[in-house]
C-alpha atoms as a PDB file:
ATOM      1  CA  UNK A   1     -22.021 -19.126  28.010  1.00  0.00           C
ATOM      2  CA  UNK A   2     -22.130 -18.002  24.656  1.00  0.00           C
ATOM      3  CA  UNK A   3     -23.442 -14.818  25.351  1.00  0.00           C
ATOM      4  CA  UNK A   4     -20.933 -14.333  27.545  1.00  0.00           C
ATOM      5  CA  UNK A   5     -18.001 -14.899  25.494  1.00  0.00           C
ATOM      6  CA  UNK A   6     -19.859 -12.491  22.793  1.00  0.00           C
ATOM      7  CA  UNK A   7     -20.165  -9.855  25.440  1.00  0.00           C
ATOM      8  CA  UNK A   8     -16.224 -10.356  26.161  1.00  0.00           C
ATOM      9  CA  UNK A   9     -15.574  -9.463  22.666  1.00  0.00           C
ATOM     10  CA  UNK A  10     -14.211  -6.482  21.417  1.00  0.00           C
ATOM     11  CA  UNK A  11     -16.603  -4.678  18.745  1.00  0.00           C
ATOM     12  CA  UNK A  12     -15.420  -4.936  15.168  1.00  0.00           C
ATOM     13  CA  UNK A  13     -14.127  -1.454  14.221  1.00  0.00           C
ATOM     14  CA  UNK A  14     -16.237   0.410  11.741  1.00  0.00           C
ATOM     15  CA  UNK A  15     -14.384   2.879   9.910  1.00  0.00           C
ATOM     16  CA  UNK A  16     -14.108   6.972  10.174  1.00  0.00           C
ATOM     17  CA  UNK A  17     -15.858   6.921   6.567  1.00  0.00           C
ATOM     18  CA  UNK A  18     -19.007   5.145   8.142  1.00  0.00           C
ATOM     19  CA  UNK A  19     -18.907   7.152  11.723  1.00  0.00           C
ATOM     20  CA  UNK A  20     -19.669  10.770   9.758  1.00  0.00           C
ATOM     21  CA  UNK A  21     -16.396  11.862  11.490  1.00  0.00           C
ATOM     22  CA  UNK A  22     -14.321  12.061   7.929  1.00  0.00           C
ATOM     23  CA  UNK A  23     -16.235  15.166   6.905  1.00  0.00           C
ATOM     24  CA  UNK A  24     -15.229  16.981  10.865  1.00  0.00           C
ATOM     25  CA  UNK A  25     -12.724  20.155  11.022  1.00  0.00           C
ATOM     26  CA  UNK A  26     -11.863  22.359   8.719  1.00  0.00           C
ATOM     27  CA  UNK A  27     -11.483  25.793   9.862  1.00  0.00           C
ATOM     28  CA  UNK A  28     -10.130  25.886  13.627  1.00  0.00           C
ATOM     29  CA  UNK A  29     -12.579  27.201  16.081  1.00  0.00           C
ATOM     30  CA  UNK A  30     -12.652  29.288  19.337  1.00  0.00           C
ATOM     31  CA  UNK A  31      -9.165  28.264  21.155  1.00  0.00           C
ATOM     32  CA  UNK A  32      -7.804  26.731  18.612  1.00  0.00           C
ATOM     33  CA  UNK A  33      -4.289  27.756  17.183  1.00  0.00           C
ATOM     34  CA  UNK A  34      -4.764  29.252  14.411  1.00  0.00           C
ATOM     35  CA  UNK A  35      -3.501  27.796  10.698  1.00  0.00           C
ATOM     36  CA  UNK A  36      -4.663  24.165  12.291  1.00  0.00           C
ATOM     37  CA  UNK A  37      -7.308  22.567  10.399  1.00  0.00           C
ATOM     38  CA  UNK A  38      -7.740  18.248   9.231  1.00  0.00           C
ATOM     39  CA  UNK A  39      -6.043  18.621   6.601  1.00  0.00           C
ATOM     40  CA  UNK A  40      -2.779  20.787   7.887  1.00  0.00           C
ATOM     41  CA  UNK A  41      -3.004  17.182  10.623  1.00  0.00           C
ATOM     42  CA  UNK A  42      -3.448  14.554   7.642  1.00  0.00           C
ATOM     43  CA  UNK A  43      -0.508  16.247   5.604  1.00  0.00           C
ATOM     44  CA  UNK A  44       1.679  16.188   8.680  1.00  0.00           C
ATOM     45  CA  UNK A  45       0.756  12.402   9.673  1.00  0.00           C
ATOM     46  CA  UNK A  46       1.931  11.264   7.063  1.00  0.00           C
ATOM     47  CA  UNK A  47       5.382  13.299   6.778  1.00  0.00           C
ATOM     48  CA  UNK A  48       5.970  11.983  10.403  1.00  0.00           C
ATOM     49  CA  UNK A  49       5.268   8.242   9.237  1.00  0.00           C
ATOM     50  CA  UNK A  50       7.334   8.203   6.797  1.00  0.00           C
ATOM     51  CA  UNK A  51      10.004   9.793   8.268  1.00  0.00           C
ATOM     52  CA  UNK A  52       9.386   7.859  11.191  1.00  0.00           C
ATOM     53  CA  UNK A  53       7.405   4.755  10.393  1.00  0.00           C
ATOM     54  CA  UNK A  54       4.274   3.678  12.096  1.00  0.00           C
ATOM     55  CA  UNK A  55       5.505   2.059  15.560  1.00  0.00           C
ATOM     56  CA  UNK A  56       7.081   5.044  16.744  1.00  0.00           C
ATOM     57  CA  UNK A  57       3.428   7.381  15.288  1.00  0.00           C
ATOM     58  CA  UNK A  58       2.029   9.230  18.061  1.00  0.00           C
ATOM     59  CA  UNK A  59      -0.253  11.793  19.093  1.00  0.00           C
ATOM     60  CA  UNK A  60       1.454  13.425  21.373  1.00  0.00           C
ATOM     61  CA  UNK A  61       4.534  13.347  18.495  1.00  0.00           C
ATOM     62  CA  UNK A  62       2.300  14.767  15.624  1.00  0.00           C
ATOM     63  CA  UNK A  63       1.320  17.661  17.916  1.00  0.00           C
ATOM     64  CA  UNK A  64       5.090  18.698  18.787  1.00  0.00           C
ATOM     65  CA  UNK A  65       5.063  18.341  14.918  1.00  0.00           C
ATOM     66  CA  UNK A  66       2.937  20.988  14.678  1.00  0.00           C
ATOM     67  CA  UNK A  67       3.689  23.083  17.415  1.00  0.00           C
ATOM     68  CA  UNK A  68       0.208  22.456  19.370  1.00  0.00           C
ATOM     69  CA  UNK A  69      -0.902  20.256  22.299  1.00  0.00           C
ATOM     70  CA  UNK A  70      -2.200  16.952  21.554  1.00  0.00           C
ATOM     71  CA  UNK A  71      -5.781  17.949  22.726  1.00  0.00           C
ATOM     72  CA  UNK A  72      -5.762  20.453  19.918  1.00  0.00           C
ATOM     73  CA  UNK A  73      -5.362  17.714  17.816  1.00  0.00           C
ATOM     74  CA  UNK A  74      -8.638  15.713  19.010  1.00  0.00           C
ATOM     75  CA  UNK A  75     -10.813  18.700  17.834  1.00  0.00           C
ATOM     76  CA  UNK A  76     -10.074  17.596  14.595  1.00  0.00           C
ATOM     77  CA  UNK A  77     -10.003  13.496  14.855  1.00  0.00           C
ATOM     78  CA  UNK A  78     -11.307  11.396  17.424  1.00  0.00           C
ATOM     79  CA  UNK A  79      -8.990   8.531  17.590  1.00  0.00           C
ATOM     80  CA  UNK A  80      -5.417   7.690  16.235  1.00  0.00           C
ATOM     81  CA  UNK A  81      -7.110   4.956  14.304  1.00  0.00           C
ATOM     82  CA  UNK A  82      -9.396   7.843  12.945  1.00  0.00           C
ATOM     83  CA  UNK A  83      -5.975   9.964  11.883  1.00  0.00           C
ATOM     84  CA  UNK A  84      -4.540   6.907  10.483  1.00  0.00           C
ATOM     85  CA  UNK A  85      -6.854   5.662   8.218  1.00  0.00           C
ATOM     86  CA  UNK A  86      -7.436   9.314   6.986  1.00  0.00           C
ATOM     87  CA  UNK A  87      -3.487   9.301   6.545  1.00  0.00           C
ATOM     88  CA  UNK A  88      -4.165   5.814   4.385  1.00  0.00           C
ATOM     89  CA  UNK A  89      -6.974   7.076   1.782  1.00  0.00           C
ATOM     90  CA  UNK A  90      -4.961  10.794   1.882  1.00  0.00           C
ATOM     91  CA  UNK A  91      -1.689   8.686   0.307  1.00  0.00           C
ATOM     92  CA  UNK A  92      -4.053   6.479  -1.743  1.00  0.00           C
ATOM     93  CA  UNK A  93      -4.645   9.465  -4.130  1.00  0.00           C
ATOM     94  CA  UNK A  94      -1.332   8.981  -5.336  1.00  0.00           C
ATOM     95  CA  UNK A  95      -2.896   6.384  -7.436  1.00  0.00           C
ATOM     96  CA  UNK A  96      -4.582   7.573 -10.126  1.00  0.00           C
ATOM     97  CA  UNK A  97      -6.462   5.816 -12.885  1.00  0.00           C
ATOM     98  CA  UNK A  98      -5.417   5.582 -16.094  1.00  0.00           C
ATOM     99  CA  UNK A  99      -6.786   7.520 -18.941  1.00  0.00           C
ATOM    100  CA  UNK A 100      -9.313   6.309 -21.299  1.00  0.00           C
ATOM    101  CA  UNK A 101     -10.924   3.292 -19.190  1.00  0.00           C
ATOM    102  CA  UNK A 102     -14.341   3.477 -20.430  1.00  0.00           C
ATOM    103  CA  UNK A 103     -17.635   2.949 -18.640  1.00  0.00           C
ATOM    104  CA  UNK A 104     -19.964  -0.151 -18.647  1.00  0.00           C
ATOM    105  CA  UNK A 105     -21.504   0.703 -21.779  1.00  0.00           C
ATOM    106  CA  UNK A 106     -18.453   2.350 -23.553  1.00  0.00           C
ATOM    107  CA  UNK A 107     -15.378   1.135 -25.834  1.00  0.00           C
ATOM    108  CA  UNK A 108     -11.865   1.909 -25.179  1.00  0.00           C
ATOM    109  CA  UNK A 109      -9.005   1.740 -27.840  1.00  0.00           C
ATOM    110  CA  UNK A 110      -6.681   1.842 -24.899  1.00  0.00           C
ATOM    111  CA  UNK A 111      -4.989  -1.923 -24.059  1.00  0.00           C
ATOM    112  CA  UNK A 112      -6.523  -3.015 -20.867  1.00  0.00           C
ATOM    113  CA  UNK A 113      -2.823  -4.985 -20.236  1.00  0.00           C
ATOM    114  CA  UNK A 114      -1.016  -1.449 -20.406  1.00  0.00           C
ATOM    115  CA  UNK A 115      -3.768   0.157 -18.272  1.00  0.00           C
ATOM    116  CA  UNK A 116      -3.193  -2.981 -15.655  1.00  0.00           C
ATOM    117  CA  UNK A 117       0.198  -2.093 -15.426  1.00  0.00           C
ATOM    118  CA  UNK A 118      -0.010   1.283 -14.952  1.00  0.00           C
ATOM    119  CA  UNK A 119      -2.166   0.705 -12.003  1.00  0.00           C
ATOM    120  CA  UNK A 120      -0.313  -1.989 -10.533  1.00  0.00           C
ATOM    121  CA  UNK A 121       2.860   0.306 -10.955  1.00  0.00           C
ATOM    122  CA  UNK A 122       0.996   2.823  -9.187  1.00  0.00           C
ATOM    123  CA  UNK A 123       0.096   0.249  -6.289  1.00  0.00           C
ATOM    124  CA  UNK A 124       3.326  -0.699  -5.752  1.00  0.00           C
ATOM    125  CA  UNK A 125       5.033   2.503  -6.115  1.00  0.00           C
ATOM    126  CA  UNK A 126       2.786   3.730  -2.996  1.00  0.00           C
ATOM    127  CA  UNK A 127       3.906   0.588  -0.982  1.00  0.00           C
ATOM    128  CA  UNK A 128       7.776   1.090  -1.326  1.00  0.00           C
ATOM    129  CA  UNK A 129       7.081   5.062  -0.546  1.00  0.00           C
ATOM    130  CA  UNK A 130       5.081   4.438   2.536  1.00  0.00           C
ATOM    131  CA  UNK A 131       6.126   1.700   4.118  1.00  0.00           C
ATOM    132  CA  UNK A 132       3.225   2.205   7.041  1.00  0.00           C
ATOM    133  CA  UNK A 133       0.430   1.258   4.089  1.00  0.00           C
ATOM    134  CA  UNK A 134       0.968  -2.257   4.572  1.00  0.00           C
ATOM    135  CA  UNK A 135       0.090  -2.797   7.629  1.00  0.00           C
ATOM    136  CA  UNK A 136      -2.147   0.175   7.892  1.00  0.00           C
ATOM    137  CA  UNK A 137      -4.220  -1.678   4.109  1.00  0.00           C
ATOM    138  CA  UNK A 138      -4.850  -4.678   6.149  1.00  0.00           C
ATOM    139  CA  UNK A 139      -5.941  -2.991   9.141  1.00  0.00           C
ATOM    140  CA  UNK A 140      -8.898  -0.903   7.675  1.00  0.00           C
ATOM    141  CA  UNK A 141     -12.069  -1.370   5.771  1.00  0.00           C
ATOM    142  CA  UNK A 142     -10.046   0.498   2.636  1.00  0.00           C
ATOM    143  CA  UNK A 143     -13.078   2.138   1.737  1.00  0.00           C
ATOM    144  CA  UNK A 144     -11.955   5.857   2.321  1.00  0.00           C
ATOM    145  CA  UNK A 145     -12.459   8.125  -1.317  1.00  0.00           C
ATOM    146  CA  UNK A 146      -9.394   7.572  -2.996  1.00  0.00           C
ATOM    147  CA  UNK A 147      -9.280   3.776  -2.715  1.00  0.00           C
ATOM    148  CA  UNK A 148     -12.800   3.275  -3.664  1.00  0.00           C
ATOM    149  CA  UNK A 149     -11.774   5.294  -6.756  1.00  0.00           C
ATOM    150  CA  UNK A 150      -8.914   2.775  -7.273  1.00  0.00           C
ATOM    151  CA  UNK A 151     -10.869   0.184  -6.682  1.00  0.00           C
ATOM    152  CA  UNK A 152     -13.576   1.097  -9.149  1.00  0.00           C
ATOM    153  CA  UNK A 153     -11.082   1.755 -12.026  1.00  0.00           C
ATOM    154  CA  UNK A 154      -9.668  -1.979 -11.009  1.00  0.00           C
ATOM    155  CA  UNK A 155     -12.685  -3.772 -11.856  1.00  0.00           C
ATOM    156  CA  UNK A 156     -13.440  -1.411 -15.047  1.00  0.00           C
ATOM    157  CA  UNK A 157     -10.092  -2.413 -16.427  1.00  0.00           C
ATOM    158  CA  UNK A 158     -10.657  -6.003 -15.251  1.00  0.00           C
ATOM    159  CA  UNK A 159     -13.774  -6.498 -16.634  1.00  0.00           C
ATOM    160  CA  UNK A 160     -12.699  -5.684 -19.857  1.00  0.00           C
ATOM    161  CA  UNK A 161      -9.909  -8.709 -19.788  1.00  0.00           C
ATOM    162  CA  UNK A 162     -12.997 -11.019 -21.443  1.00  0.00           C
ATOM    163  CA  UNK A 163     -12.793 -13.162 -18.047  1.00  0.00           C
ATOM    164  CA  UNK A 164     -16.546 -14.418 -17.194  1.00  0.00           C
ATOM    165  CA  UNK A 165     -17.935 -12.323 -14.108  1.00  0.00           C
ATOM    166  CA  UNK A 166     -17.406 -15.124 -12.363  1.00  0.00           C
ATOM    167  CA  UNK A 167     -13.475 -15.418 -12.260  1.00  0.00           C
ATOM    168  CA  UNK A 168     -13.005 -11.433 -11.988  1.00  0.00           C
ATOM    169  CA  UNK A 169     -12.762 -11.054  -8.317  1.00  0.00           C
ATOM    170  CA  UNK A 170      -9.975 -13.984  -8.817  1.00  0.00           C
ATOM    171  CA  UNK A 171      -7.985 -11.936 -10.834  1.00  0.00           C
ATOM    172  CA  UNK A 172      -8.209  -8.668  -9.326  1.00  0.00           C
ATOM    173  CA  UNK A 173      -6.636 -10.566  -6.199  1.00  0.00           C
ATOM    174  CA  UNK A 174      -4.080 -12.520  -8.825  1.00  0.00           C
ATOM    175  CA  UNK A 175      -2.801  -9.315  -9.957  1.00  0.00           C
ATOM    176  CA  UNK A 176      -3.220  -7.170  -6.727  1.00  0.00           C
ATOM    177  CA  UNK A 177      -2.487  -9.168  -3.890  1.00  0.00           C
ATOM    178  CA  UNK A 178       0.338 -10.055  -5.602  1.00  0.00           C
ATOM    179  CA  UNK A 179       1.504  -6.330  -5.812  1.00  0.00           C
ATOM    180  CA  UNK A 180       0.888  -5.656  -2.405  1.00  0.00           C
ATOM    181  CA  UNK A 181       3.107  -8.494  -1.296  1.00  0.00           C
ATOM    182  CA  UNK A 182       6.067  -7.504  -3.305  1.00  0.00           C
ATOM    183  CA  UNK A 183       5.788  -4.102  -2.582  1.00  0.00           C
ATOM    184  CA  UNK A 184       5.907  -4.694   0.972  1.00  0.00           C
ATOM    185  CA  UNK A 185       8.574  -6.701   1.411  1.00  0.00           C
ATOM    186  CA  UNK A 186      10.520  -4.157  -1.330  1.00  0.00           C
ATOM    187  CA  UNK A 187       9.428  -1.185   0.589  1.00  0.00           C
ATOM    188  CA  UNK A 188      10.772  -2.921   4.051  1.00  0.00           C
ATOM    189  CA  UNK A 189      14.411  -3.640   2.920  1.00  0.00           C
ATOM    190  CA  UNK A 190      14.670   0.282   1.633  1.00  0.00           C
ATOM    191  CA  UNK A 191      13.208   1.001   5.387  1.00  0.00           C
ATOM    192  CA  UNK A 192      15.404  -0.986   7.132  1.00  0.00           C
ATOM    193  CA  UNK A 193      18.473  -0.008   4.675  1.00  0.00           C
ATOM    194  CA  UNK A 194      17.605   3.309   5.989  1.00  0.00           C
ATOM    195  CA  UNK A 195      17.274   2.830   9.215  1.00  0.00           C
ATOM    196  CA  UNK A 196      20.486   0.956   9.090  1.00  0.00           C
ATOM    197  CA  UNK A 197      22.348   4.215   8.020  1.00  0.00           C
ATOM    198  CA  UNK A 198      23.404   2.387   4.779  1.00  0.00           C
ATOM    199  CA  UNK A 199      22.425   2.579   1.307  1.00  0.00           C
ATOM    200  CA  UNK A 200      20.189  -0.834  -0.309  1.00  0.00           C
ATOM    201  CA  UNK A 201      23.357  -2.106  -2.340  1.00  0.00           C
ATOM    202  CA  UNK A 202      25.413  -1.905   1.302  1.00  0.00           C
ATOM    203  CA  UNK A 203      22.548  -3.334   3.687  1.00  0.00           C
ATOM    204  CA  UNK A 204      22.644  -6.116   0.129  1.00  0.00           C
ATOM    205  CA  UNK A 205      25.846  -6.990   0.501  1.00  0.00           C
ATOM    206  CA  UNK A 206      26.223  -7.144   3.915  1.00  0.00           C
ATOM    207  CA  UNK A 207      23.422  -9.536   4.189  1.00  0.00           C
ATOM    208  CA  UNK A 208      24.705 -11.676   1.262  1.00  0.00           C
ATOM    209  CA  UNK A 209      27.939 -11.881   2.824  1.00  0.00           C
ATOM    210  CA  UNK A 210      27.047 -12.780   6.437  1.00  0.00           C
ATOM    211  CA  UNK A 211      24.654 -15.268   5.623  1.00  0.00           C
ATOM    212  CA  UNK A 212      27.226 -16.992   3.313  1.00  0.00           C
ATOM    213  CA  UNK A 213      29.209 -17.957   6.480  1.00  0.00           C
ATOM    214  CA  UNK A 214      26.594 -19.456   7.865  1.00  0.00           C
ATOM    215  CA  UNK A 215      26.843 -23.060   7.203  1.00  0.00           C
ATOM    216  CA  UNK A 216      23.400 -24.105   7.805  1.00  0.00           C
ATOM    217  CA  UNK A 217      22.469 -21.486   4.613  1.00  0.00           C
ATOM    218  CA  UNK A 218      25.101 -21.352   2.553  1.00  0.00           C
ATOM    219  CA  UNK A 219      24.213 -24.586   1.036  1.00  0.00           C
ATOM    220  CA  UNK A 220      21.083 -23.196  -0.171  1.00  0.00           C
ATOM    221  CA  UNK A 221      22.762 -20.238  -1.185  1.00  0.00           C
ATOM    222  CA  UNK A 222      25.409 -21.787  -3.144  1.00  0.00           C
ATOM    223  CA  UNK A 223      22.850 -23.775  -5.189  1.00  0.00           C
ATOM    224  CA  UNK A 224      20.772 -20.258  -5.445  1.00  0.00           C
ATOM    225  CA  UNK A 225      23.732 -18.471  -7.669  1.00  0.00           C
ATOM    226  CA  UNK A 226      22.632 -19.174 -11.178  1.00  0.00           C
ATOM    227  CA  UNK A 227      19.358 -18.369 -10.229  1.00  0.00           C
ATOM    228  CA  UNK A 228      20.272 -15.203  -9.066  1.00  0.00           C
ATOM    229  CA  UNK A 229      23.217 -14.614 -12.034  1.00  0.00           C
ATOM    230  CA  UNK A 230      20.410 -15.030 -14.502  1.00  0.00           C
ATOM    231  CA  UNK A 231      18.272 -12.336 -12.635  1.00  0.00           C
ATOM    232  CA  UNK A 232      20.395  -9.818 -13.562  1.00  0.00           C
ATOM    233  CA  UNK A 233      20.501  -5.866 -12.109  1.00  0.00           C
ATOM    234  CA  UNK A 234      23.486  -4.673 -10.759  1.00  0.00           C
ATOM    235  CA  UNK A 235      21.788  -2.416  -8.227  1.00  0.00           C
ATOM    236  CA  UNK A 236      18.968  -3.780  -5.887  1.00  0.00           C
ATOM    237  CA  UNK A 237      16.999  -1.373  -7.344  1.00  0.00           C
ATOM    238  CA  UNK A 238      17.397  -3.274 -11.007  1.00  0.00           C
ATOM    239  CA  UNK A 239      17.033  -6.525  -8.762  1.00  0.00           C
ATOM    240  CA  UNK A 240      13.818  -5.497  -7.766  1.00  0.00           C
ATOM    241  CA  UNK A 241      12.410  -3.582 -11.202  1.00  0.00           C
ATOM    242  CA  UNK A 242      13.397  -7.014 -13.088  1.00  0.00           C
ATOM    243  CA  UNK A 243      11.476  -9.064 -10.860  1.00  0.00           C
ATOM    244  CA  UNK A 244       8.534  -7.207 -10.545  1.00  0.00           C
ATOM    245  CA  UNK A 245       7.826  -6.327 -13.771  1.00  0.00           C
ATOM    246  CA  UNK A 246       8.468 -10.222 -14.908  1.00  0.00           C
ATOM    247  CA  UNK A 247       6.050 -11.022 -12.357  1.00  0.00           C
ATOM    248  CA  UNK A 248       3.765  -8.818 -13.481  1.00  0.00           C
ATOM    249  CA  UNK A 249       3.690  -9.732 -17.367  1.00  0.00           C
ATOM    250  CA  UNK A 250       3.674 -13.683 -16.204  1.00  0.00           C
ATOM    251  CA  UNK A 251       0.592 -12.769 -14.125  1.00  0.00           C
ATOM    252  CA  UNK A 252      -0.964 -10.702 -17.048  1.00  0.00           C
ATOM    253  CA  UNK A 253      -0.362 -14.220 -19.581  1.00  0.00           C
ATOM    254  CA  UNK A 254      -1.936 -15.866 -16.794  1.00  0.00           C
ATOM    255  CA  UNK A 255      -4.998 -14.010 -17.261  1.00  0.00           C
ATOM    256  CA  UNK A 256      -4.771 -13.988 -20.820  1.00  0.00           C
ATOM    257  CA  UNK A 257      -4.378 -17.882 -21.143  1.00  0.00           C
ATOM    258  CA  UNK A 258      -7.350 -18.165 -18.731  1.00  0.00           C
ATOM    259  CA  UNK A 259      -9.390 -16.037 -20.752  1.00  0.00           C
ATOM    260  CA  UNK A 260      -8.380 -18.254 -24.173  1.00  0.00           C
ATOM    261  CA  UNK A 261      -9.097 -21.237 -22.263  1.00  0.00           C
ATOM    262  CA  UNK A 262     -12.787 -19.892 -21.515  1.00  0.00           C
ATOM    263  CA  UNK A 263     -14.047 -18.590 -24.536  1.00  0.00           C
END
């Protein structure tokens, strides 16, 4: 019985870095229009999900993009899973480390708080441009070139925090999972602002004020304004920049208090 329900399973997905199908293409061959190579694909992939956004990605849509059939694509990638999680790494080098992080055995007059910042602005940044990364980031393994490059300079600036080894993984997710969170939800609204046909201060307002006749939330509302007078921003934009970066420097005394309490 067991066996059975095993054999019912679908395989766990590898990933196009692990298949030795990330390093395929390049130059089109015999049949092939010509100018169309992976990377001409990747670039385009990722202008179409943005403009587009990832339930409407297709194939068949990305090669009208281009001006080719769809099996011209599929010299170049396998799978749409393949395309997409080469779209995912190509916009993940966007982030880019900050200068001066030192290796193991090196010193660094740079602050490792400023250096957090700068990647977690990065981070977010990425989220709120490409709205598909979200869902795409928990999809994947996330171990394409660019993220693993991320990911490396993470830990180097973590590690010099003064946290024990022990409690670093914990504050990698403090800091990042944190990010990813508020930078989906922030890069949703401006999607669905957009796809509204209205700006983020309209698709605001318009929200604030119908859910302020409903009597069932209004209550809550009501007893949310001083919170939300005290926020202060007069744009969602400023709404959003105030409470992320407060988030992020009560997350960075977090890890500071942790490391006092420790030593």
């Amino acid at each position: 019985m067991v066996a059975a329900e095993r054999a019912k399973r679908r395989p766990a997905r590898a990933s196009v870095w692990l298949e030795d199908k990330a390093r395929r293409g390049g130059a089109a061959r015999g049949g092939q229009p010509s100018g169309l190579d992976r990377d001409r694909i990747i670039s385009a992939a990722v202008t179409l999900l943005d403009a587009e956004g990832l339930p409407r990605f297709s194939m068949r849509r990305l090669a009208a993009e281009l001006n080719v059939t769809a099996m011209s694509v599929y010299w170049y990638v396998d799978t749409k899973d393949d395309l997409l999680e080469l779209a995912l790494d190509a916009v993940f080098g966007e982030m880019r480390a900050p200068a001066g992080i030192p290796g193991d055995d090196e010193e660094s007059p740079e602050d490792w708080r400023d250096q957090l910042r700068e990647l977690a602005v990065d981070y977010r940044a990425v989220l709120v441009r490409h709205p598909w990364v979200s869902p795409l980031a928990g999809t994947f393994l996330n171990i394409g070139p660019n993220y693993l490059e991320f990911s490396f300079a993470v830990q180097r600036v973590i590690r010099r925090t003064g946290l024990p080894l022990s409690e670093q993984t914990a504050a990698i997710s403090a800091v990042f999972q944190f990010v990813y969170g508020f930078g989906t939800i922030e890069g949703h609204f401006i999607e669905r602002s957009a796809m509204a046909g209205v700006t983020a201060d309209e698709y605001f307002g318009e929200a604030m004020a119908a859910v302020m006749q409903a009597p069932q939330i209004s209550h809550v509302l009501e007893h949310s304004k001083g919170i939300m007078e005290a926020r202060g921003g007069d744009t969602v934009t400023e709404m959003f920049e105030r409470d992320f970066s407060t988030a992020l420097e009560i997350v960075i005394s977090g890890i500071e208090a942790r490391v006092a309490r420790v030593e």
